[in-house]
C-alpha atoms as a PDB file:
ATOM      1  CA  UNK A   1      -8.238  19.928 -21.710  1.00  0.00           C
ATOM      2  CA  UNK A   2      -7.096  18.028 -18.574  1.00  0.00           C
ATOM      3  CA  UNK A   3      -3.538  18.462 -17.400  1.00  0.00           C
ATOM      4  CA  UNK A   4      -1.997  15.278 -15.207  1.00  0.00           C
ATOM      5  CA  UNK A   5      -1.981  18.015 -12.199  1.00  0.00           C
ATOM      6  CA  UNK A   6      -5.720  18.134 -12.939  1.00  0.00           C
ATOM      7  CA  UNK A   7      -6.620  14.572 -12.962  1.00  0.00           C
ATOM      8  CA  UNK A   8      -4.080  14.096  -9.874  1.00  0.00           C
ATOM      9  CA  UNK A   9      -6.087  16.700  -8.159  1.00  0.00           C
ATOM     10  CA  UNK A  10      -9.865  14.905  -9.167  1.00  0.00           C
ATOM     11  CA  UNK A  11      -8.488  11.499  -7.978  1.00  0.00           C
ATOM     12  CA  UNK A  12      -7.256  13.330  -4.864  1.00  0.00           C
ATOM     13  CA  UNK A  13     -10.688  14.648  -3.913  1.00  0.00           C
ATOM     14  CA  UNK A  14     -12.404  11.802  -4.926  1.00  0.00           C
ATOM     15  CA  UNK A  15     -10.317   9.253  -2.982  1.00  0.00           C
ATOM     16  CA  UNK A  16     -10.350  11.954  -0.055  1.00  0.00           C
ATOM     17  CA  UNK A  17      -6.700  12.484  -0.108  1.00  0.00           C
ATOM     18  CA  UNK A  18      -6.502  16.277  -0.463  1.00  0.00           C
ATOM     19  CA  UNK A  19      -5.595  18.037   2.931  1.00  0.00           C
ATOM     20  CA  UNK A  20      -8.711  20.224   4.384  1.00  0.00           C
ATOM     21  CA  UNK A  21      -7.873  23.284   2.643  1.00  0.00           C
ATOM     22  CA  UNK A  22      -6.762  21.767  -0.257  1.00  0.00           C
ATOM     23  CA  UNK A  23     -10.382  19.667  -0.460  1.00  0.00           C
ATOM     24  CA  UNK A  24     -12.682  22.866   0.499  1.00  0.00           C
ATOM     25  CA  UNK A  25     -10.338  25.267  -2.242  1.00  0.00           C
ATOM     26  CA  UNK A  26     -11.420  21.936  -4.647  1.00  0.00           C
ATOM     27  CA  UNK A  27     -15.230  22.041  -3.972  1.00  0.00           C
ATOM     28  CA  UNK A  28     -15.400  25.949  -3.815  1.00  0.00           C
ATOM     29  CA  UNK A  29     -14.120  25.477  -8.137  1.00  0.00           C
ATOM     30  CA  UNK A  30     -16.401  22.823  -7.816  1.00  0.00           C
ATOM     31  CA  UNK A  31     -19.068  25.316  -7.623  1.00  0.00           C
ATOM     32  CA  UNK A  32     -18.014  27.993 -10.101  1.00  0.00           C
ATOM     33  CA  UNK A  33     -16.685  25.721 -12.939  1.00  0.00           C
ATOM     34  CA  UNK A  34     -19.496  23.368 -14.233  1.00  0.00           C
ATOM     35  CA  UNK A  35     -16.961  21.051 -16.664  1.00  0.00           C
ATOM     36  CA  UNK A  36     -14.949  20.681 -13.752  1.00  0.00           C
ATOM     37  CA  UNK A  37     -18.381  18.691 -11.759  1.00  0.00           C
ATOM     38  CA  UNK A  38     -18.137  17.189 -15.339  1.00  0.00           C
ATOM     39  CA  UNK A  39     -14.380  15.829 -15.384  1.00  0.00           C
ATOM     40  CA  UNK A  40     -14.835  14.938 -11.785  1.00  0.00           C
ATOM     41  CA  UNK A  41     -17.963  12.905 -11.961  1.00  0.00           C
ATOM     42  CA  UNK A  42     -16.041  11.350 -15.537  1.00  0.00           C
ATOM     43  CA  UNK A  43     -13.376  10.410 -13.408  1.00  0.00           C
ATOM     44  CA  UNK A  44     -15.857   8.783 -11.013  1.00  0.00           C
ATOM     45  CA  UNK A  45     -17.543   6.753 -13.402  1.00  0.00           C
ATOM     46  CA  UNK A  46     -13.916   5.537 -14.728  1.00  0.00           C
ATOM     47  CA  UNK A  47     -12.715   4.338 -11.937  1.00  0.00           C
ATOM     48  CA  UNK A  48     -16.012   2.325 -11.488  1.00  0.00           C
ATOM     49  CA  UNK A  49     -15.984   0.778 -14.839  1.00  0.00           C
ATOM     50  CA  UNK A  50     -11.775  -0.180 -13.848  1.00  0.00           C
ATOM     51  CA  UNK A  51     -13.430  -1.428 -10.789  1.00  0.00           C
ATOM     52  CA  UNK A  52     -16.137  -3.639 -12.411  1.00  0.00           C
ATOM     53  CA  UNK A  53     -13.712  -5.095 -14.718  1.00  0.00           C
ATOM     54  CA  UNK A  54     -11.574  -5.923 -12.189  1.00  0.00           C
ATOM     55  CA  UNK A  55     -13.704  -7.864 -10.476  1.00  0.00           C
ATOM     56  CA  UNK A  56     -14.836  -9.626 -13.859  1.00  0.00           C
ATOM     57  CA  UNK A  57     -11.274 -10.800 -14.213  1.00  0.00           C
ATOM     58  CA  UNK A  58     -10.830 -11.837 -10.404  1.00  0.00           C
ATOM     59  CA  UNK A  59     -14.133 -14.131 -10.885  1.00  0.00           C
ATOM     60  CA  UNK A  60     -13.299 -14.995 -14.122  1.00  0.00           C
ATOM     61  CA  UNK A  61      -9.599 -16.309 -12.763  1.00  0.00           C
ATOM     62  CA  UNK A  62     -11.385 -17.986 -10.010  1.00  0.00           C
ATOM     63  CA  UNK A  63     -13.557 -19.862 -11.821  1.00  0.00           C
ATOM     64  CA  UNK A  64     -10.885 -21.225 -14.168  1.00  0.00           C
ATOM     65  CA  UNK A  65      -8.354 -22.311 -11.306  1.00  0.00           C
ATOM     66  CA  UNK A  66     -11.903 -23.932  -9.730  1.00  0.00           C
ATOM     67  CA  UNK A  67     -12.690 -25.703 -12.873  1.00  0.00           C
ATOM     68  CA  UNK A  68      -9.013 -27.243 -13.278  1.00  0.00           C
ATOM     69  CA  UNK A  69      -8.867 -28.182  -9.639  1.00  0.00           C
ATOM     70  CA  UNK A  70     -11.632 -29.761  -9.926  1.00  0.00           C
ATOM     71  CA  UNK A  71     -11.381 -31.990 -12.879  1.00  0.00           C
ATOM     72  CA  UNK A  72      -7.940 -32.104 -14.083  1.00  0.00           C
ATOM     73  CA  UNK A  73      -7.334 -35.936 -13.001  1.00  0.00           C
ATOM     74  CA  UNK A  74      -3.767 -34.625 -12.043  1.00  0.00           C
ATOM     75  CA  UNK A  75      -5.136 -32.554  -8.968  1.00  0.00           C
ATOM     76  CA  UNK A  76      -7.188 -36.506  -7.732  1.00  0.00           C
ATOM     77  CA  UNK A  77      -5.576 -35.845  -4.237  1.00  0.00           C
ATOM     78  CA  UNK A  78      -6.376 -32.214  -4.052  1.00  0.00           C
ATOM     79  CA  UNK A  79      -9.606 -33.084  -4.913  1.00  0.00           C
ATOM     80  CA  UNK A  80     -10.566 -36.099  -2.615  1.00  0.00           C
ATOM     81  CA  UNK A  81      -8.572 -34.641   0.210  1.00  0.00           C
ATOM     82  CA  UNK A  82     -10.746 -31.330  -0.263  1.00  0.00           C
ATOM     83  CA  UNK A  83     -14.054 -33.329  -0.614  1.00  0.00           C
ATOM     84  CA  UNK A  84     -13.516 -35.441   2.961  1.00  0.00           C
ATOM     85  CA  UNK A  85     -12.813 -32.034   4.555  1.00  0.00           C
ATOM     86  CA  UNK A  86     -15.790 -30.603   3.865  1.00  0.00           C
ATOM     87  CA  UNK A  87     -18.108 -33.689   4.003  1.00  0.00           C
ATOM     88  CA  UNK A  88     -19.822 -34.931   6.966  1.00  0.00           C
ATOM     89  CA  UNK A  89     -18.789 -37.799   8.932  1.00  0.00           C
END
């Protein structure tokens, strides 16, 4: 099982934060201990699916403040004074 110091030491490497020797020490276990290429490249994919969803919610956000500004009749002036600065004249 994982310890915190061991997940602290995977994001380390994998965000390249370890010192030199620290990083070469980290890829020399990397070579002897197979479920340690395992937790690492679990890590990895974790911190992509974090990433993904992320980026999901950002969009997601954006798209919902777009819709309102854009036809709540509250935000009129917002809208009209957005729509002559991007129209040609």
């Amino acid at each position: 099982m994982k310890t915190s110091n061991d997940i602290s030491q995977i994001e380390k490497y994998i965000f390249g934060k370890l010192p030199t020797s620290s990083r070469l020490l980290f890829e020399a276990k990397l070579l002897i201990d197979p479920l340690l290429n395992v937790h690492v490249e679990m890590q990895r994919k974790l911190y992509s699916i974090i990433r993904v969803s992320g980026r999901r919610k950002i969009k997601s956000e954006v798209s919902r403040v777009h819709q309102t500004l854009f036809t709540d009749p509250s935000y009129q002036t917002f809208q009209k004074t957005t729509f002559e600065l991007f129209s040609k004249k």
